[in-house]
Protein backbone atom coordinates (compact mmCIF):
# COMPACT_ATOMS: atom_id res chain seq x y z
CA UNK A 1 113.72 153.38 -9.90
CA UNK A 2 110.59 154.66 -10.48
CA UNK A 3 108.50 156.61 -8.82
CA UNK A 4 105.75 154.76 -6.82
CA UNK A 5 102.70 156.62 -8.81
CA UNK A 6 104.45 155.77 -12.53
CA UNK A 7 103.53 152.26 -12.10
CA UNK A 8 100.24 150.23 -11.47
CA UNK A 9 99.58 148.31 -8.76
CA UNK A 10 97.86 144.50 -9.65
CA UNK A 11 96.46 143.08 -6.55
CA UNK A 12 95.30 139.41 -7.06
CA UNK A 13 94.94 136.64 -4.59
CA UNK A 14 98.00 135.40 -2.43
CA UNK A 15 97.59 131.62 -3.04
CA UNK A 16 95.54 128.97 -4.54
CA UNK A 17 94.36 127.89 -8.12
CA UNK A 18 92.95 131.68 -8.32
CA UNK A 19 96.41 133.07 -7.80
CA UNK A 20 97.85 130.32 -10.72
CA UNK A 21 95.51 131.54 -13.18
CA UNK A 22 95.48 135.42 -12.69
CA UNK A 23 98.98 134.94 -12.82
CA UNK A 24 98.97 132.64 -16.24
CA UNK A 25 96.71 135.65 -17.88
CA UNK A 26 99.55 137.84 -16.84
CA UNK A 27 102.13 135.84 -18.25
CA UNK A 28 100.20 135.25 -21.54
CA UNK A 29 99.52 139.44 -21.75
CA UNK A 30 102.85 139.72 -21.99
CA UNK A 31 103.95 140.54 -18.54
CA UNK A 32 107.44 138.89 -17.31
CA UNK A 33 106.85 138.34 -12.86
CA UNK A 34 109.60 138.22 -10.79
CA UNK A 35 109.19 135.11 -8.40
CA UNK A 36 110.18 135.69 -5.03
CA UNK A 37 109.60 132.80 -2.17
CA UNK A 38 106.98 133.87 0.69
CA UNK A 39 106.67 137.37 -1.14
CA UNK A 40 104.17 139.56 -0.16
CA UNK A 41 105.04 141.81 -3.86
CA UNK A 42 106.42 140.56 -7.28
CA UNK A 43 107.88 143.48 -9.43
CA UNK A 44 106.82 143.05 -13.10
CA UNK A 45 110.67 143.26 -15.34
CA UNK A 46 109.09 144.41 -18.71
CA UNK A 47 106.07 146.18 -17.64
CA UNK A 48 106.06 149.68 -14.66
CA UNK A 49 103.46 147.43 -12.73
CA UNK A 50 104.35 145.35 -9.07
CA UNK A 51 101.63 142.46 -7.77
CA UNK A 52 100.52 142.47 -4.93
CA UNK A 53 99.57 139.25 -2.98
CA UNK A 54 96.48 139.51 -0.59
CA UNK A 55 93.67 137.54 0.68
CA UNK A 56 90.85 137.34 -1.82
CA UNK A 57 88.54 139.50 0.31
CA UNK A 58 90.84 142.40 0.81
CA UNK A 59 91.16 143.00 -3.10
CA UNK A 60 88.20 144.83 -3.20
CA UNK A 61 89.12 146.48 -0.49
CA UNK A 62 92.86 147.32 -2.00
CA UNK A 63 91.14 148.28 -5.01
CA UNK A 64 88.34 150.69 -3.80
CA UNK A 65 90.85 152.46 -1.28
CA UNK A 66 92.94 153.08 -4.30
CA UNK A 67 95.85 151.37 -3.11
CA UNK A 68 95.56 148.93 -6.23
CA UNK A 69 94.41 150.35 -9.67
CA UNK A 70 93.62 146.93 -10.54
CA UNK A 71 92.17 143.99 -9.22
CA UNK A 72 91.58 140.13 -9.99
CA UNK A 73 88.96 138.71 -7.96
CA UNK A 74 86.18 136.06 -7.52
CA UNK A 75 83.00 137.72 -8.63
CA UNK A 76 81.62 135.34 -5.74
CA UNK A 77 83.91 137.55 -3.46
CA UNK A 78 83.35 141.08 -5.24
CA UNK A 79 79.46 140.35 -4.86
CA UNK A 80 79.81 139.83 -0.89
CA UNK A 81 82.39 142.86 -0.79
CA UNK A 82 80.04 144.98 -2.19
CA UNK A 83 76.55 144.09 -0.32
CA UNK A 84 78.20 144.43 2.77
CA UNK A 85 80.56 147.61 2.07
CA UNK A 86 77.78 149.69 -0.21
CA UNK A 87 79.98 149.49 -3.49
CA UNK A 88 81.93 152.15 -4.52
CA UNK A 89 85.81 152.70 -5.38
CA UNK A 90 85.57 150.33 -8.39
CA UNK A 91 84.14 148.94 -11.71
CA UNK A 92 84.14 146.08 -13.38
CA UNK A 93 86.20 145.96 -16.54
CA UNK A 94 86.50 142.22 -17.86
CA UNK A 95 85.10 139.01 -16.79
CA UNK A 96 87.69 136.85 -17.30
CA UNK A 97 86.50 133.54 -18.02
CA UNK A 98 88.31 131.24 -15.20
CA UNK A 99 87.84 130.59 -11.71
CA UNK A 100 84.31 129.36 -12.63
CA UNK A 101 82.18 128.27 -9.84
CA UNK A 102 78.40 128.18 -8.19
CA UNK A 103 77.46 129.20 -4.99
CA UNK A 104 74.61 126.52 -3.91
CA UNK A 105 71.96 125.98 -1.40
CA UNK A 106 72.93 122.37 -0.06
CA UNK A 107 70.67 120.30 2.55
CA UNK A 108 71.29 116.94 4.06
CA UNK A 109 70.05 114.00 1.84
CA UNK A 110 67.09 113.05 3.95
CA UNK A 111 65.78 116.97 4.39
CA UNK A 112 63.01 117.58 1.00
CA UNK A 113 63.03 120.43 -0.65
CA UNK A 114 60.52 122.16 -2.65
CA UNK A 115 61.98 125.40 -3.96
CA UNK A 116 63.08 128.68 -1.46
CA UNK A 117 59.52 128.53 0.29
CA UNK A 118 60.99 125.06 1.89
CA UNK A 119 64.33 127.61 3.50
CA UNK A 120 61.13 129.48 4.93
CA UNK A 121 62.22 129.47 9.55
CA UNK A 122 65.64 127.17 8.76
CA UNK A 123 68.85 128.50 9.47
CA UNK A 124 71.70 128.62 6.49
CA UNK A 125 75.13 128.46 7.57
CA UNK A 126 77.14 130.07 5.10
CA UNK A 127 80.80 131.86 4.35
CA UNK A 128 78.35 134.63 1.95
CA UNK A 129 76.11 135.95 4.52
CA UNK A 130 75.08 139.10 2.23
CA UNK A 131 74.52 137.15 -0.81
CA UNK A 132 72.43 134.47 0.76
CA UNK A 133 69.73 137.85 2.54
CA UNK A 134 69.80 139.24 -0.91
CA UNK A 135 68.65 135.24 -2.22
CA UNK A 136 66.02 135.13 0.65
CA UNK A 137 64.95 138.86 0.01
CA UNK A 138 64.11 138.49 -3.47
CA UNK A 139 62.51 135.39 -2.45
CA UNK A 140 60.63 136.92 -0.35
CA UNK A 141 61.56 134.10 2.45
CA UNK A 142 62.46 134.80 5.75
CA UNK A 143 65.66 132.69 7.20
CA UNK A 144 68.06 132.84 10.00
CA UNK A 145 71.84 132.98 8.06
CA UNK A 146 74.33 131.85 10.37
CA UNK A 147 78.01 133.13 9.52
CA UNK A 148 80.65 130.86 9.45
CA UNK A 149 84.58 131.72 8.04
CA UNK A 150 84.86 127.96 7.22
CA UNK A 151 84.03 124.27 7.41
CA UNK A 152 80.55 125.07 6.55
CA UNK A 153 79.49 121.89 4.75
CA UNK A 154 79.88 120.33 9.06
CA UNK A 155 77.23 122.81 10.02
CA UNK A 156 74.06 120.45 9.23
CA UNK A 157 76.17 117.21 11.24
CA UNK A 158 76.66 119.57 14.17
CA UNK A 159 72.94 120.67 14.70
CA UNK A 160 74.21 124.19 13.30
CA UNK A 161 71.97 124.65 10.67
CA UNK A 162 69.69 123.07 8.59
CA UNK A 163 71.00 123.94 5.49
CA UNK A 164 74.37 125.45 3.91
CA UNK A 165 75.04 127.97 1.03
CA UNK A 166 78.47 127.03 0.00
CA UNK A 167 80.71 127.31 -3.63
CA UNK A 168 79.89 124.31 -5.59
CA UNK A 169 82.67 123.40 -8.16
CA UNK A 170 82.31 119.18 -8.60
CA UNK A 171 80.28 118.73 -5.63
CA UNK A 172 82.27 116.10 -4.25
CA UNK A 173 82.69 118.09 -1.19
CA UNK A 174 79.09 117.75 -0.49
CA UNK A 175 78.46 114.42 -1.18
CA UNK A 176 81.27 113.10 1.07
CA UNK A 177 79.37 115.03 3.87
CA UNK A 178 76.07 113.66 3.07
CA UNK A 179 74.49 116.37 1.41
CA UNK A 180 72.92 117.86 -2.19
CA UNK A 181 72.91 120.74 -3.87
CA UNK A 182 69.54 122.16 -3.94
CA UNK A 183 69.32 125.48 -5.36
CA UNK A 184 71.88 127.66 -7.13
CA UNK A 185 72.51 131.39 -5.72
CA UNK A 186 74.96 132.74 -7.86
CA UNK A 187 77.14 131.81 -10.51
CA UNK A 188 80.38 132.98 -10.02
CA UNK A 189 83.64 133.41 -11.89
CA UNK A 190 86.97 135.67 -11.75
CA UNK A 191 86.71 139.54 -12.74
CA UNK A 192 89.33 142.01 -13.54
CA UNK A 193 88.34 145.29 -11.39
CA UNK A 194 89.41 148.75 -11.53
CA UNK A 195 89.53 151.65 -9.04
CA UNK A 196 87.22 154.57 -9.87
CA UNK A 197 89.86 156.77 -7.40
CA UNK A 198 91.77 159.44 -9.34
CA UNK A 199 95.26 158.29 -10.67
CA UNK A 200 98.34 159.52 -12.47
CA UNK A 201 98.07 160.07 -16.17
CA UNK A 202 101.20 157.75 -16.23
CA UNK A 203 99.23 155.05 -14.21
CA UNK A 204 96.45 155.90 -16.62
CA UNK A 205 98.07 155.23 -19.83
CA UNK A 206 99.48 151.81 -18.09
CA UNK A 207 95.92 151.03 -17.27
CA UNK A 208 94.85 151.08 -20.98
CA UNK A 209 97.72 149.34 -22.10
CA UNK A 210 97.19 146.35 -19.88
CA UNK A 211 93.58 146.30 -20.69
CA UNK A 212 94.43 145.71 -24.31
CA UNK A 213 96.43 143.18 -23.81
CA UNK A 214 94.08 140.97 -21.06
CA UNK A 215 91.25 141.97 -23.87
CA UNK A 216 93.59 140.76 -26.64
CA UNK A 217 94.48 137.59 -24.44
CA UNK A 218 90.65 136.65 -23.58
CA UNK A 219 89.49 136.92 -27.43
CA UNK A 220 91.81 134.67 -28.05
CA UNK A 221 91.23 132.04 -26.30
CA UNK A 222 88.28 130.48 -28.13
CA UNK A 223 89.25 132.16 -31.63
CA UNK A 224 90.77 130.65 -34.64
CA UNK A 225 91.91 132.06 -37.90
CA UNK A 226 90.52 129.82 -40.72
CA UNK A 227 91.78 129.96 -44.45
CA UNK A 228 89.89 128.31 -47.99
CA UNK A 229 88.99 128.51 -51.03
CA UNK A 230 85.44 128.75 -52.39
CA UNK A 231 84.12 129.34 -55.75
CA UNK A 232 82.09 132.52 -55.96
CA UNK A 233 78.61 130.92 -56.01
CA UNK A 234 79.75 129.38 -52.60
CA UNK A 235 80.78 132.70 -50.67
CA UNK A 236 77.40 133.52 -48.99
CA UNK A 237 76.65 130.05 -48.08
CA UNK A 238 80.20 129.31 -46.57
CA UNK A 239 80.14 133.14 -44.43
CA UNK A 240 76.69 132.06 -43.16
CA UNK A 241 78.35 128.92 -41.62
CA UNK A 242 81.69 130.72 -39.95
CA UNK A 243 81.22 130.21 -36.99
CA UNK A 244 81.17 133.56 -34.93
CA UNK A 245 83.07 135.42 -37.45
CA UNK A 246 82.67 138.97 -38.96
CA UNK A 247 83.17 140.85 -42.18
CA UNK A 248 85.54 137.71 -43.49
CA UNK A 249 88.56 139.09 -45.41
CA UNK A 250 87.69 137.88 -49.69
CA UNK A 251 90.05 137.90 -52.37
CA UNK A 252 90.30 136.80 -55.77
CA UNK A 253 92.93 133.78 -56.34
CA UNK A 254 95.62 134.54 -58.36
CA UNK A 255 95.07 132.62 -61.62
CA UNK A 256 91.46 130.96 -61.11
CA UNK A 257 88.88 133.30 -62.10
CA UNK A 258 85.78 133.32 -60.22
CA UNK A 259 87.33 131.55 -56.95
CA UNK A 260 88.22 133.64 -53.91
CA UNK A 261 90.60 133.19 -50.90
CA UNK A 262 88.08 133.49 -47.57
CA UNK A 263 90.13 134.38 -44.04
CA UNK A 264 88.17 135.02 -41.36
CA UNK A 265 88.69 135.06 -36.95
CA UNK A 266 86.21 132.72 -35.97
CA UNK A 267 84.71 133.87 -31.97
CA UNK A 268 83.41 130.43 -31.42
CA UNK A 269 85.32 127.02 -31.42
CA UNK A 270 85.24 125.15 -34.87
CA UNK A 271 84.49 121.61 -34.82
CA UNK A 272 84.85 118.83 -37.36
CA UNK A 273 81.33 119.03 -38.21
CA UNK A 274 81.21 122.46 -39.49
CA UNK A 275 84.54 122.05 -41.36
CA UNK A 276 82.47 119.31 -43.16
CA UNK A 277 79.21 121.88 -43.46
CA UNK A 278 81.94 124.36 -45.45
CA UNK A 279 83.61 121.68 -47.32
CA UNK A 280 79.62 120.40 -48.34
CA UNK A 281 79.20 124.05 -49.14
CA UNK A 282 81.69 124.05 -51.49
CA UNK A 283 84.90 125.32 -49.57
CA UNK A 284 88.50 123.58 -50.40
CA UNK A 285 91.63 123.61 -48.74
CA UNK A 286 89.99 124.41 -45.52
CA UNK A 287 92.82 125.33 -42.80
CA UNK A 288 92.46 126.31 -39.30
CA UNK A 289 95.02 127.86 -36.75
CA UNK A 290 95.45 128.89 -33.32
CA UNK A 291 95.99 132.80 -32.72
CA UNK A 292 98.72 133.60 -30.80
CA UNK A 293 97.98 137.32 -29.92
CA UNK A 294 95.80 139.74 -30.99
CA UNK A 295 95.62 143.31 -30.34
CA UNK A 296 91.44 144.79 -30.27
C-alpha cells in the first residue's frame, strides 16, 4: 500500500446532485471509484488518489488545512468560506461548468421593490450571511442579515424577515412560498480548488496529471471535430465561419487539384444553420463528431 503522502486526496461533497456530478467528471477523467455504502472515503483503483466525502462547507476548509490537495466545491460555498475565514490555503484552478445556480434577493409578492435602496432598515434572512454584507456594502445600503442554517424561504411567513437571499435554481421553491426573486447576488457554479500548502513532489506530479485530464474532460464537452471539403477559393470564407475553432488542419485531396481537406476542433456547439452557412460557402461532405478525450 502506499504511503499516505504518494497519493492525492479529492475532497468533494458527501451527497446530493453536487456529489453525482463531481463524481461523473471523475469517472469521465478517467478515474475508476470504488463504491462503498455509507463511506466516509472511496479509494480510486487506477489512479494513487482516495475521495473524501464531507459537507460542502468543510471542503474549503479540508482544502486550505491541507488535508485535501484538491477540492470540488460550490463557488456559492467557496465565496462564503472565504469572506468569513480571510482566504488563504487555496486557489482556484478550473471552473467546472455544473452545479450552476444564483443566489437571489427574494421578497414576498405584495412587498415593491425598487432596486437595493428598497433593502435600506429590512432584515434579510439568509444561509450566506458574508455574501449578502459584501451585496449591501458595495451598495452602500445598510441592512440587518439574519442567519439562518435552513428553511429560509419561511422567514418572511414567520415575521422573521422581510426579505430572503437564498440559491435560486427554477424558482419554484419561491413561488410555492409566495415570493419573487428580486435581485441577483451572485452567480454561482462548481469549482475545482487546490491547496496552496506545500506537498510531496509525488502528490505534485498527481496534481498535474489530474488537472490535464479534468482540463481535457471540460474542453470537451462543447467541442466537435468537423471534417469537409472546400475548393481553394472557399478556404477563408469557410475558416471565418468555424465556429470557435483555431489554426484548422488544410490539406490537399489526393487526386483533385485545387480542393483541400479542412479538420478543425470547433470550441462552440455547431448547429444546423452554420453547417448550411459552410455548405453555402462552398464546403462538401461536411461531417461532424463528438470528441471522446482530448489531452491540452
Amino acid at each position: 500500500m502506499l504511503a499516505d503522502r504518494d497519493r492525492l486526496h479529492i475532497a468533494i461533497q458527501k451527497s446530493g446532485r453536487l456529489s453525482d456530478l463531481s463524481r461523473g467528471l471523475l469517472k469521465d477523467a478517467g478515474l475508476r471509484i470504488q463504491e462503498g455504502k455509507n463511506a466516509l472515503t472511496a479509494r480510486v483503483e487506477n489512479f494513487a488518489a482516495d475521495l473524501m466525502f464531507v459537507r460542502d462547507d468543510d471542503i474549503p476548509t479540508f482544502v486550505a488545512d491541507g488535508a485535501c490537495e484538491f477540492g470540488i466545491v460550490g463557488g456559492n460555498v467557496l465565496d462564503e468560506f472565504t469572506l468569513g475565514a480571510g482566504g488563504g490555503g487555496f486557489e482556484t484552478v478550473a471552473k467546472l461548468g455544473f452545479g450552476r445556480c444564483s443566489l437571489r434577493i427574494a421578497a414576498p409578492e405584495a412587498t415593491p421593490y425598487q432596486g437595493p435602496r428598497s433593502l435600506a432598515g429590512a432584515r434579510i434572512a439568509t444561509s450566506y450571511p458574508n455574501i449578502v454584507r459584501r451585496f449591501l456594502a458595495d451598495a452602500g445600503v445598510e441592512a440587518t442579515v439574519v442567519t439562518m442554517n435552513g428553511a429560509v424561504e419561511l422567514a418572511p411567513r414567520l415575521q422573521i424577515a422581510g426579505f430572503i437571499c437564498d440559491l435560486v435554481s427554477t424558482g419554484a421553491t419561491l413561488e410555492a412560498n409566495g415570493l419573487r426573486a428580486v435581485e441577483t447576488v451572485l452567480d454561482s457554479e462548481a469549482v475545482l480548488i487546490r491547496t496552496t500548502r506545500p506537498i510531496a513532489p509525488a502528490q505534485a506530479d498527481l496534481g498535474e496529471r489530474l488537472l490535464s485530464r479534468i482540463e481535457g474532460v471540460l474542453a470537451t464537452r462543447d467541442s466537435k471535430y468537423i471534417m469537409m471539403n472546400a475548393p481553394g477559393e472557399a478556404l477563408k470564407r469557410i475558416t471565418a465561419i468555424l465556429p470557435g475553432a483555431e489554426a484548422p488542419t488544410i490539406v490537399p485531396l489526393h487526386g483533385r487539384p485545387g480542393h483541400f481537406a479542412v479538420h478543425a476542433v470547433c470550441q462552440e456547439s455547431v448547429f444546423w444553420e452554420t453547417l448550411q452557412k459552410l455548405k453555402d460557402a462552398g464546403a462538401s461532405a461536411i461531417l461532424v463528431v463528438p470528441i471522446e478525450k482530448m489531452m491540452l
